[in-house]
C-alpha atoms as a PDB file:
ATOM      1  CA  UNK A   1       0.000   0.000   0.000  1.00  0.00           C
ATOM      2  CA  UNK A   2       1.286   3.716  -0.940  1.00  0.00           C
ATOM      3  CA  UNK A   3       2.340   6.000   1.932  1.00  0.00           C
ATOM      4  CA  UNK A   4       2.396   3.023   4.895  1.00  0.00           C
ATOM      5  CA  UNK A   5       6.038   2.749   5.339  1.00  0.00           C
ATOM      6  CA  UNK A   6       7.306   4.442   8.542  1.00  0.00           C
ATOM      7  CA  UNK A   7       4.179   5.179   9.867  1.00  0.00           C
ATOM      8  CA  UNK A   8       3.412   4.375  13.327  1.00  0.00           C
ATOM      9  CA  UNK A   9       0.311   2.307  14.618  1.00  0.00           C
ATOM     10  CA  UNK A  10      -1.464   1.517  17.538  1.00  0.00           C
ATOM     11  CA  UNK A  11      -4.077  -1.460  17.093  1.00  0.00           C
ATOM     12  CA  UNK A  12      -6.112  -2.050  20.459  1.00  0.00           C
ATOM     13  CA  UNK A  13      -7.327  -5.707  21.031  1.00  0.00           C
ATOM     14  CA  UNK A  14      -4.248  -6.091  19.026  1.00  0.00           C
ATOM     15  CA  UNK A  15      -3.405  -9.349  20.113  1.00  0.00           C
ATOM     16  CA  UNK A  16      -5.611 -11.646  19.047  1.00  0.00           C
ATOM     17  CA  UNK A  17      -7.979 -12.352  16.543  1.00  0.00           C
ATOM     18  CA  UNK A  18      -8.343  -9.481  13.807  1.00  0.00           C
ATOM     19  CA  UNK A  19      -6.051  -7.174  15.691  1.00  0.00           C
ATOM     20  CA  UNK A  20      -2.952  -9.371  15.686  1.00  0.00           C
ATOM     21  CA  UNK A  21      -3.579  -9.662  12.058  1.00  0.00           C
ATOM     22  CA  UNK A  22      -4.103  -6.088  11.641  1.00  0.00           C
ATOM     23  CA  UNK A  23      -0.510  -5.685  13.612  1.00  0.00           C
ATOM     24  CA  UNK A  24       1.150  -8.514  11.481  1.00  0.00           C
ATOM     25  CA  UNK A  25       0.102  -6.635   8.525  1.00  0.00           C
ATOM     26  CA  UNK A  26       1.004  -3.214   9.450  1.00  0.00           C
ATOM     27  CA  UNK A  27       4.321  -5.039  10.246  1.00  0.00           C
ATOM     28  CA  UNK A  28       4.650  -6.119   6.968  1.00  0.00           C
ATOM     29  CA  UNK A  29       4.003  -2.992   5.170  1.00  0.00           C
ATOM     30  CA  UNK A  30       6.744  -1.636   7.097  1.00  0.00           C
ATOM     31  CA  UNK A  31       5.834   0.086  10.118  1.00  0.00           C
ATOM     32  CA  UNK A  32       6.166   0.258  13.719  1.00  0.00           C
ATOM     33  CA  UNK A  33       3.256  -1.027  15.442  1.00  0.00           C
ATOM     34  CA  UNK A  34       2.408  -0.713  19.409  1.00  0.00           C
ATOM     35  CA  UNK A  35      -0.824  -3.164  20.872  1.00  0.00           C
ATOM     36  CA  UNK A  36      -3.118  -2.578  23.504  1.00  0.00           C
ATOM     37  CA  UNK A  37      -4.536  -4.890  25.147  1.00  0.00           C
ATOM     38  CA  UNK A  38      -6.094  -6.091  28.377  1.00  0.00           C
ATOM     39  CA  UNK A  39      -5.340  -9.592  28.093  1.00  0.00           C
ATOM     40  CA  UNK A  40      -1.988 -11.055  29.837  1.00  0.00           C
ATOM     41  CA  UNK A  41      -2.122 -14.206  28.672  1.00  0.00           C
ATOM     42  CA  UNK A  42      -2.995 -12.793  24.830  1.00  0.00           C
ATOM     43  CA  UNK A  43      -0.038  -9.893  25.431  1.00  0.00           C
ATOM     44  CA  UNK A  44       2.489 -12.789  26.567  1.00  0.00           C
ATOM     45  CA  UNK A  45       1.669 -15.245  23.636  1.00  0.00           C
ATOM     46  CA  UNK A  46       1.555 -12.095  20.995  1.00  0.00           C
ATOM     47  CA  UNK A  47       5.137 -11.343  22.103  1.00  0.00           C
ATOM     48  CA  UNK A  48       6.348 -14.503  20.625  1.00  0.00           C
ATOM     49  CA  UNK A  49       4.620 -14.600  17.483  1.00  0.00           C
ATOM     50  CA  UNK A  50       4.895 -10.960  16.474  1.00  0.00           C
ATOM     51  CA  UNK A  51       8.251 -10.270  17.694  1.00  0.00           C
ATOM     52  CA  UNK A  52       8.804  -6.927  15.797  1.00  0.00           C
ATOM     53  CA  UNK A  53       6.240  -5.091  17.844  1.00  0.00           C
ATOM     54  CA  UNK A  54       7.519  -1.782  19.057  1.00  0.00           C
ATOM     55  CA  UNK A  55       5.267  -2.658  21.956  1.00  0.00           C
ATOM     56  CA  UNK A  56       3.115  -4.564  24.050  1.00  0.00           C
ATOM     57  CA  UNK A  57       0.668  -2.093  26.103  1.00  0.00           C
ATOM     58  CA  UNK A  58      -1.875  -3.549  29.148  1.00  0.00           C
ATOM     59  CA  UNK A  59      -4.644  -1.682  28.827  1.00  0.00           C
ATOM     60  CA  UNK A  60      -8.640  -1.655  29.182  1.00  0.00           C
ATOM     61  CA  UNK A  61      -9.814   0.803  27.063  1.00  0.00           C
ATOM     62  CA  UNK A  62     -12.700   1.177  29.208  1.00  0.00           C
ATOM     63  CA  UNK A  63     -10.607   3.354  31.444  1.00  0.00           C
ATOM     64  CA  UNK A  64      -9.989   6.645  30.295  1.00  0.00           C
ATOM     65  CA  UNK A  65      -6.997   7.330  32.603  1.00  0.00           C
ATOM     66  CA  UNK A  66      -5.499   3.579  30.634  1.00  0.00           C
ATOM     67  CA  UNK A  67      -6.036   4.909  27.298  1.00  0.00           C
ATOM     68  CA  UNK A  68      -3.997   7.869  27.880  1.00  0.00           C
ATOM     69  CA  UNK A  69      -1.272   6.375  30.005  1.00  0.00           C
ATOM     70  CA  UNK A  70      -1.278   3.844  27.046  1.00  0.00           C
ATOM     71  CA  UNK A  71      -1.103   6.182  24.219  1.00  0.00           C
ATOM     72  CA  UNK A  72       1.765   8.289  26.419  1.00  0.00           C
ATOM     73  CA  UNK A  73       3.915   5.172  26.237  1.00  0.00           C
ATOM     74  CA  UNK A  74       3.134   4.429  22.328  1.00  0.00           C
ATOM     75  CA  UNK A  75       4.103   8.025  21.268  1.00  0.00           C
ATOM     76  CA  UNK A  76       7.418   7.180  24.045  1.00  0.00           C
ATOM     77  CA  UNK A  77       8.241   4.495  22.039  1.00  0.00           C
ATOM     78  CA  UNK A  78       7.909   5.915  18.204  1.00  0.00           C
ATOM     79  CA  UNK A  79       7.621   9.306  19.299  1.00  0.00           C
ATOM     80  CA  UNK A  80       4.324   9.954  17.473  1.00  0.00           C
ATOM     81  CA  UNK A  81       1.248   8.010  16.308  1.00  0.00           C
ATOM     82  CA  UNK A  82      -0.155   8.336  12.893  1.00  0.00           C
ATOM     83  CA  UNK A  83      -2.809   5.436  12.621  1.00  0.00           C
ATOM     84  CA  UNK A  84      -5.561   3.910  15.299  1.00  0.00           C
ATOM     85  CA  UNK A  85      -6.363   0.836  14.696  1.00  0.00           C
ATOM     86  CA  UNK A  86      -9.845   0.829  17.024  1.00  0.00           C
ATOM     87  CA  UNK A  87     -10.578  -3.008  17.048  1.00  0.00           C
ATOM     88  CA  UNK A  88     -10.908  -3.703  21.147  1.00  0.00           C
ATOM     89  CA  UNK A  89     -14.551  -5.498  21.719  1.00  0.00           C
ATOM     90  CA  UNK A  90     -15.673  -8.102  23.667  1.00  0.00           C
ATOM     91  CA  UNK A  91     -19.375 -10.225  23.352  1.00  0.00           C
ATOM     92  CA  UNK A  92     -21.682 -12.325  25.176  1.00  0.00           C
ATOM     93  CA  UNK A  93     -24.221 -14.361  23.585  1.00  0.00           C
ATOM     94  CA  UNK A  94     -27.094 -14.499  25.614  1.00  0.00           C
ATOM     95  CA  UNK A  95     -30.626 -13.602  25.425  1.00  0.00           C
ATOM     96  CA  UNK A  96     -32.253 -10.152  25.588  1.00  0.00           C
ATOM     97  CA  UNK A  97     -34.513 -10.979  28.914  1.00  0.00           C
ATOM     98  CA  UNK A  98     -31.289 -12.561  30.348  1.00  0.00           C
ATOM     99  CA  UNK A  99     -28.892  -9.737  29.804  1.00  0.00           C
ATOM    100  CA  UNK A 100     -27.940  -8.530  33.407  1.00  0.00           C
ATOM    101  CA  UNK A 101     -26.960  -4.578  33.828  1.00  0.00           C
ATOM    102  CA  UNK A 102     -23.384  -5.269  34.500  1.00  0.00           C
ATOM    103  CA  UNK A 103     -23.085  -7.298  31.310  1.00  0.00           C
ATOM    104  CA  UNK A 104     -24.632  -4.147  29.178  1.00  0.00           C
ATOM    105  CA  UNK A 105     -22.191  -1.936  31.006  1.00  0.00           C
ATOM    106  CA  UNK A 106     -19.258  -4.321  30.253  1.00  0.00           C
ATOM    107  CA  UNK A 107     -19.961  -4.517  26.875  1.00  0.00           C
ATOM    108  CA  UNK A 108     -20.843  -1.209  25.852  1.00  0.00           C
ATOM    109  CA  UNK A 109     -18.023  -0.417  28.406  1.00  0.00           C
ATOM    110  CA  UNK A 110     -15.348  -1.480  25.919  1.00  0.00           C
ATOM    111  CA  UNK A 111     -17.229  -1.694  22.804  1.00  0.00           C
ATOM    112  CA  UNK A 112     -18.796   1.799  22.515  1.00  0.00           C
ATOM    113  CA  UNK A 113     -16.869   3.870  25.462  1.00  0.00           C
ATOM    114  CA  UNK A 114     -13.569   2.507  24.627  1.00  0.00           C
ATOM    115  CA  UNK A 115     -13.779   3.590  21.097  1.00  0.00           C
ATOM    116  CA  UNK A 116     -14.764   6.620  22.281  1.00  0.00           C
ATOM    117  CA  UNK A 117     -11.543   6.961  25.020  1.00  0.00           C
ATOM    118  CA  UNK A 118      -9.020   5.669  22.413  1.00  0.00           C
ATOM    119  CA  UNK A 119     -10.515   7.870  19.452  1.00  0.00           C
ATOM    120  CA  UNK A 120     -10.589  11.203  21.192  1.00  0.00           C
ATOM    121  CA  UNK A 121      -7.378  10.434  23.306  1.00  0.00           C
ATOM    122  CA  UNK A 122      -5.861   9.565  19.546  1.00  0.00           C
ATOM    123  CA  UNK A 123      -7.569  12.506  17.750  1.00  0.00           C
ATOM    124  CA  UNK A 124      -6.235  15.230  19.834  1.00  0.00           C
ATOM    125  CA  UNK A 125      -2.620  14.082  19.397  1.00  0.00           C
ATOM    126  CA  UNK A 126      -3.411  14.514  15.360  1.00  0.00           C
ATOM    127  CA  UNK A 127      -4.919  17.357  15.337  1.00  0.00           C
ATOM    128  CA  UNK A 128      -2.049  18.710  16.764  1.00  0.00           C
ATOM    129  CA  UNK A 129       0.722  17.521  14.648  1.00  0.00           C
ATOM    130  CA  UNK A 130      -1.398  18.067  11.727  1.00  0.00           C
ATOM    131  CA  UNK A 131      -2.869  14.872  10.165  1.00  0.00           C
ATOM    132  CA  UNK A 132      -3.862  11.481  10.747  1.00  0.00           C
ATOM    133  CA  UNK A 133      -6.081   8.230  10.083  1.00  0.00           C
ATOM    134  CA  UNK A 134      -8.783   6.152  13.096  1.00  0.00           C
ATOM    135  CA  UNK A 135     -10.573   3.587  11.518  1.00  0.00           C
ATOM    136  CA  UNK A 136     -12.932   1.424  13.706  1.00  0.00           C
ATOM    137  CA  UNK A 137     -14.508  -1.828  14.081  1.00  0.00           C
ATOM    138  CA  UNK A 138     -17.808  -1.524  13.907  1.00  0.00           C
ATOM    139  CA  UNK A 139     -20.112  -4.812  12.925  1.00  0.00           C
ATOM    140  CA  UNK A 140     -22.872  -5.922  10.770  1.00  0.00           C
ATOM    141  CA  UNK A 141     -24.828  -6.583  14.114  1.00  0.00           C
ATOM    142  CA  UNK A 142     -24.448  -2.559  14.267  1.00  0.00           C
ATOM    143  CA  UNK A 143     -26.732  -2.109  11.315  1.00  0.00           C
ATOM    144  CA  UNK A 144     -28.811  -5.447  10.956  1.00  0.00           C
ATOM    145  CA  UNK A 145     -29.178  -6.486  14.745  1.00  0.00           C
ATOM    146  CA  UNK A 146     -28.731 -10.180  15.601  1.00  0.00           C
ATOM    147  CA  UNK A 147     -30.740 -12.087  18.139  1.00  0.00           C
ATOM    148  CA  UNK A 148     -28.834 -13.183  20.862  1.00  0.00           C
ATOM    149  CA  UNK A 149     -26.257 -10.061  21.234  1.00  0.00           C
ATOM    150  CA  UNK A 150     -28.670  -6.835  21.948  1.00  0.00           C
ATOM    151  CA  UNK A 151     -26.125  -5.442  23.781  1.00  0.00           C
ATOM    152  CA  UNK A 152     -23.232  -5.771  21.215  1.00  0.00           C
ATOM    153  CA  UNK A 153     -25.749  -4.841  18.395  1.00  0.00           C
ATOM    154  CA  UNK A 154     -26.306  -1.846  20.175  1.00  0.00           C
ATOM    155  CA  UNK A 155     -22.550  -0.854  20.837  1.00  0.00           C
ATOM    156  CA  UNK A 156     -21.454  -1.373  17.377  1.00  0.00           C
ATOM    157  CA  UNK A 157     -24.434   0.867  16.199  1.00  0.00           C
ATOM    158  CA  UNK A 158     -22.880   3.516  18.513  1.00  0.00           C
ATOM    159  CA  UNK A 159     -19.697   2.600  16.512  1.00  0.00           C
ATOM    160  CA  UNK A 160     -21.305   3.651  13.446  1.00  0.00           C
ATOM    161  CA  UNK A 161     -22.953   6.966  14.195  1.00  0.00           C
ATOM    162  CA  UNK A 162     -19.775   8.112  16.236  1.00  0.00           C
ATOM    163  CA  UNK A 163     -17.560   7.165  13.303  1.00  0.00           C
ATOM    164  CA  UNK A 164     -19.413   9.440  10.893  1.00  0.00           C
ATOM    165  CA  UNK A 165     -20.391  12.052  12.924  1.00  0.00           C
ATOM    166  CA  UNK A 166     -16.075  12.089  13.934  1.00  0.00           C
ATOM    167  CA  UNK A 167     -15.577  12.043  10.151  1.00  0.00           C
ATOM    168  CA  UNK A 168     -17.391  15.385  10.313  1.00  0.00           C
ATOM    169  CA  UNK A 169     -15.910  17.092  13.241  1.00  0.00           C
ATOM    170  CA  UNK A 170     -12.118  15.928  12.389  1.00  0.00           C
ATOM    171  CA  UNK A 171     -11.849  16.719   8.688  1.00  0.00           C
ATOM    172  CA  UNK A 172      -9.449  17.781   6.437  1.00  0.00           C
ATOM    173  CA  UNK A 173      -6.963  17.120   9.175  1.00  0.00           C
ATOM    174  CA  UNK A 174      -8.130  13.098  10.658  1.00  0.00           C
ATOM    175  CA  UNK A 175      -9.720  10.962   8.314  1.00  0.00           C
ATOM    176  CA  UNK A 176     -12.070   8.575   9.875  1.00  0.00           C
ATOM    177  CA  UNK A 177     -13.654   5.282   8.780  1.00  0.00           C
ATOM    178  CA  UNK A 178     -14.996   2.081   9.895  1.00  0.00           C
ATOM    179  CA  UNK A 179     -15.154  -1.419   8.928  1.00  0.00           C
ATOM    180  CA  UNK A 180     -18.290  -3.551   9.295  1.00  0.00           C
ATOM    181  CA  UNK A 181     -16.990  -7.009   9.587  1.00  0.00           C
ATOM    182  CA  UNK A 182     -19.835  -9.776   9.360  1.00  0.00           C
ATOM    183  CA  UNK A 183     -18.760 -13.098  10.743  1.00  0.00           C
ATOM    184  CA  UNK A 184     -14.854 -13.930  10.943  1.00  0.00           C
ATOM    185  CA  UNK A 185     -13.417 -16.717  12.146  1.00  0.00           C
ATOM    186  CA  UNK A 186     -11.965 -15.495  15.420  1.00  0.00           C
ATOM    187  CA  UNK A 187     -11.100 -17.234  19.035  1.00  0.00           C
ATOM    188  CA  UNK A 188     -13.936 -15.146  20.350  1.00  0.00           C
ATOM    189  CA  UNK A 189     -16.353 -16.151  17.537  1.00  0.00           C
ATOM    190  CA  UNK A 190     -14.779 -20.090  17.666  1.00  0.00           C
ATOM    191  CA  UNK A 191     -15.121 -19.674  21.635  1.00  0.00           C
ATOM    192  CA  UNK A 192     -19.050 -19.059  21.241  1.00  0.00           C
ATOM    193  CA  UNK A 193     -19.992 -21.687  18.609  1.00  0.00           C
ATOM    194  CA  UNK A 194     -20.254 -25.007  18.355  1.00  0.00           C
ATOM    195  CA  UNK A 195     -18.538 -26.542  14.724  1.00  0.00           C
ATOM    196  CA  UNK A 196     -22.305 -27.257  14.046  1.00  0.00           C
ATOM    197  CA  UNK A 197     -23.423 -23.706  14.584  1.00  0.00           C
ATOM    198  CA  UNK A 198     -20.767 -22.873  12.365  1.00  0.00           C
ATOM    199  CA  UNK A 199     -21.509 -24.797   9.819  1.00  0.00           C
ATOM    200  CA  UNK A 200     -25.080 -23.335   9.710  1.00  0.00           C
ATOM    201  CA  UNK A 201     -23.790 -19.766   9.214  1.00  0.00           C
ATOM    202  CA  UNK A 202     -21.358 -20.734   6.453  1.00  0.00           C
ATOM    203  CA  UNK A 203     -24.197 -22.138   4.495  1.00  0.00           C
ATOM    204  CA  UNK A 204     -26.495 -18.678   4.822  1.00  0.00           C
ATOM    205  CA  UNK A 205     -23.309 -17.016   3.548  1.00  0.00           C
ATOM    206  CA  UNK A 206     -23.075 -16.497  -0.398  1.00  0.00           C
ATOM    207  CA  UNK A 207     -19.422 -17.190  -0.734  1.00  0.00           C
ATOM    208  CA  UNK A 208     -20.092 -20.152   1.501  1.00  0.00           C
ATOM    209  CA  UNK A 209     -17.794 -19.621   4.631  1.00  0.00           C
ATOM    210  CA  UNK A 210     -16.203 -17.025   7.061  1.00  0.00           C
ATOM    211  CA  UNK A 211     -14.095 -14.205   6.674  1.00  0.00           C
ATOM    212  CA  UNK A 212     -10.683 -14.750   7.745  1.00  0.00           C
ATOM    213  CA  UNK A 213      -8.933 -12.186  10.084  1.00  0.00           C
ATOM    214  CA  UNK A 214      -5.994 -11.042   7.467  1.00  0.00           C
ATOM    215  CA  UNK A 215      -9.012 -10.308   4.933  1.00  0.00           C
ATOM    216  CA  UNK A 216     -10.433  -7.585   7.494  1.00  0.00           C
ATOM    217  CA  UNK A 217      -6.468  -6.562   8.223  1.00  0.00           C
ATOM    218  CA  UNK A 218      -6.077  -6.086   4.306  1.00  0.00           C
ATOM    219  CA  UNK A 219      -8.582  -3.577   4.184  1.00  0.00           C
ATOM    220  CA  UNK A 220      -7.550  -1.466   7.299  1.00  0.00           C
ATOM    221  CA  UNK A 221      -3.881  -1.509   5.562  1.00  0.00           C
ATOM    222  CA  UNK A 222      -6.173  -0.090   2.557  1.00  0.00           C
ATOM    223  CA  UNK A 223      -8.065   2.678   4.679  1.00  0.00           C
ATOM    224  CA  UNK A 224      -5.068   3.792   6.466  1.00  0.00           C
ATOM    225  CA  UNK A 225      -2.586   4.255   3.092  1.00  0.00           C
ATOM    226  CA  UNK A 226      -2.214   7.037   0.814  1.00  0.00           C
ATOM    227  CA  UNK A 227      -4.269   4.644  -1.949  1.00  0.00           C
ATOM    228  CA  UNK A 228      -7.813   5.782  -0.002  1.00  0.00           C
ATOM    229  CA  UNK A 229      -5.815   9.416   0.521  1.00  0.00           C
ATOM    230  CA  UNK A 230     -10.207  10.269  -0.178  1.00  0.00           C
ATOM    231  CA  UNK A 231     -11.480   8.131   1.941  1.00  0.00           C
ATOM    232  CA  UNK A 232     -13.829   9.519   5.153  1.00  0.00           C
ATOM    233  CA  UNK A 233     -16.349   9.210   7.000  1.00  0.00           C
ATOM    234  CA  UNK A 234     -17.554   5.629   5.462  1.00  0.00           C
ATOM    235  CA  UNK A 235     -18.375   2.559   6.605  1.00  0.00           C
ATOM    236  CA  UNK A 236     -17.116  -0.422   4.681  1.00  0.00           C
ATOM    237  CA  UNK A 237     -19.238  -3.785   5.075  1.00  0.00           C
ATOM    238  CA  UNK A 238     -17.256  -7.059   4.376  1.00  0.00           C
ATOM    239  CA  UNK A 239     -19.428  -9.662   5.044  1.00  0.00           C
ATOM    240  CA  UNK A 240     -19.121 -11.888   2.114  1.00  0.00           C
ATOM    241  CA  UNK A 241     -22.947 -10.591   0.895  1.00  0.00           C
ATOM    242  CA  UNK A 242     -24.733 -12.123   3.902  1.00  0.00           C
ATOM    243  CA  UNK A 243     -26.228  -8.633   4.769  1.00  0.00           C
ATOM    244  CA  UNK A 244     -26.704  -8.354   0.872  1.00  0.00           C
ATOM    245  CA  UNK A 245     -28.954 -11.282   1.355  1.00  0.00           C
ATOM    246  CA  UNK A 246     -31.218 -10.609   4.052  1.00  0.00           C
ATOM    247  CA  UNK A 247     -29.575 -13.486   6.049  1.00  0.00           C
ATOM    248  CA  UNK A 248     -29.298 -12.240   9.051  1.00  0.00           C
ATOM    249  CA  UNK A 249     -33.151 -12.910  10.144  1.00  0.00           C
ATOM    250  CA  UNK A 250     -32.966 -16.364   9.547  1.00  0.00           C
ATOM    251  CA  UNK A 251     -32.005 -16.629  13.097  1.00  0.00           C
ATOM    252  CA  UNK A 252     -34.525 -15.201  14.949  1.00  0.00           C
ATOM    253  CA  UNK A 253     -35.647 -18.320  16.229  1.00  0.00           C
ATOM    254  CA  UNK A 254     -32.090 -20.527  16.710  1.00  0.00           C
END
């Protein structure tokens, strides 16, 4: 991708799932790339298998006071930050009568606040030097709704709305997107379904399977180079057409 090498990159969740691929492949285009995350064990087994990280941050993006003690030791270690990677999210599958009021505050905790706490905490350090890219993950859930996951539905329409309405507020100087990932094949989707289950939703999926986490990483690497220089305040949906094709209803009653 044009205009990626040398630029530095902070990726939250970044070390699993689609944010260690995300890393990788900021890695690979050539720059230097701090995670955040909250997870030891995940931090720990990241350091092995990415070992040209700049760094390996513990945070919970949850926490304000984190997010900028975080971001203080990113821009310590590559003295500046030019691209967010906003990926951090967690989800519970559970029923909408069964959903407690500490779950809904977990969850939209880190999956609506903490996009918030990272984007703002990232955007004022851009606007000052004079430029950058956030691009967030936001969710087909965000704009379809999915029985079983009110609360994450609900946090990754927040995504949406606060990604567009920062596209607004931050241009010419921060260009701001999102990516609306339907279902990838992730330890926190392969930690909630059976091999059954996902079977089922590769067969409601036109190109007959899930995403895999580099495909999602490809197209932040896109969003964040020179190449989409025009590219703002958008949400991209890669979902392999399930949205396309109404699938998403079809489990309303499973």
């Amino acid at each position: 991708m044009r205009g990626l090498k040398g630029k530095n990159v902070v990726v939250t969740g970044g070390a699993s799932g689609i944010g260690q691929a995300t890393a990788g492949r900021f890695l690979e285009e050539g720059c230097a790339v701090c995670v955040l995350d909250s997870s030891a064990g995940a931090r720990s087994r990241v350091r092995g298998e990415l070992p040209g990280l700049a760094g390996i941050i513990d945070a919970d993006v949850s926490d304000m006071g984190q997010v900028r003690a975080a971001f203080n030791e990113a821009i310590g270690l590559m003295g500046r930050v030019d691209v967010v990677i906003n990926n951090a999210g967690i989800s519970i599958r559970h029923d909408f009568l069964d959903i407690t009021p500490e779950e809904w505050d977990r969850v939209l905790g880190v999956n609506l606040k903490g996009v918030f706490n990272v984007a703002q905490t990232a955007a004022r350090h851009m606007v000052a030097k004079g430029g950058g890219v956030i691009l967030n993950t936001a969710s087909t859930a965000g704009s379809t709704g999915y029985p079983h996951y009110a609360d994450y539905s609900a946090s990754k329409g927040g995504v949406i709305g606060l990604t567009l309405a920062m596209a607004l507020e931050l241009a010419p100087a921060v260009r701001v997107n999102a990516i609306s990932p339907g279902y990838v094949l992730t330890p926190m989707q392969r930690a909630e379904y059976t091999d059954e289950m996902l079977d089922a939703v590769n067969r409601k999926i036109p190109l007959g399977r899930h995403a895999r986490p580099e495909e999602i990483a490809a197209l932040f690497a896109f969003l964040a180079s020179d190449d989409a220089a025009f590219a703002t305040g958008q949400v991209y949906v890669m979902d392999g057409a399930e949205t396309t094709g109404g699938l998403c209803s079809q489990w309303t009653h499973e």
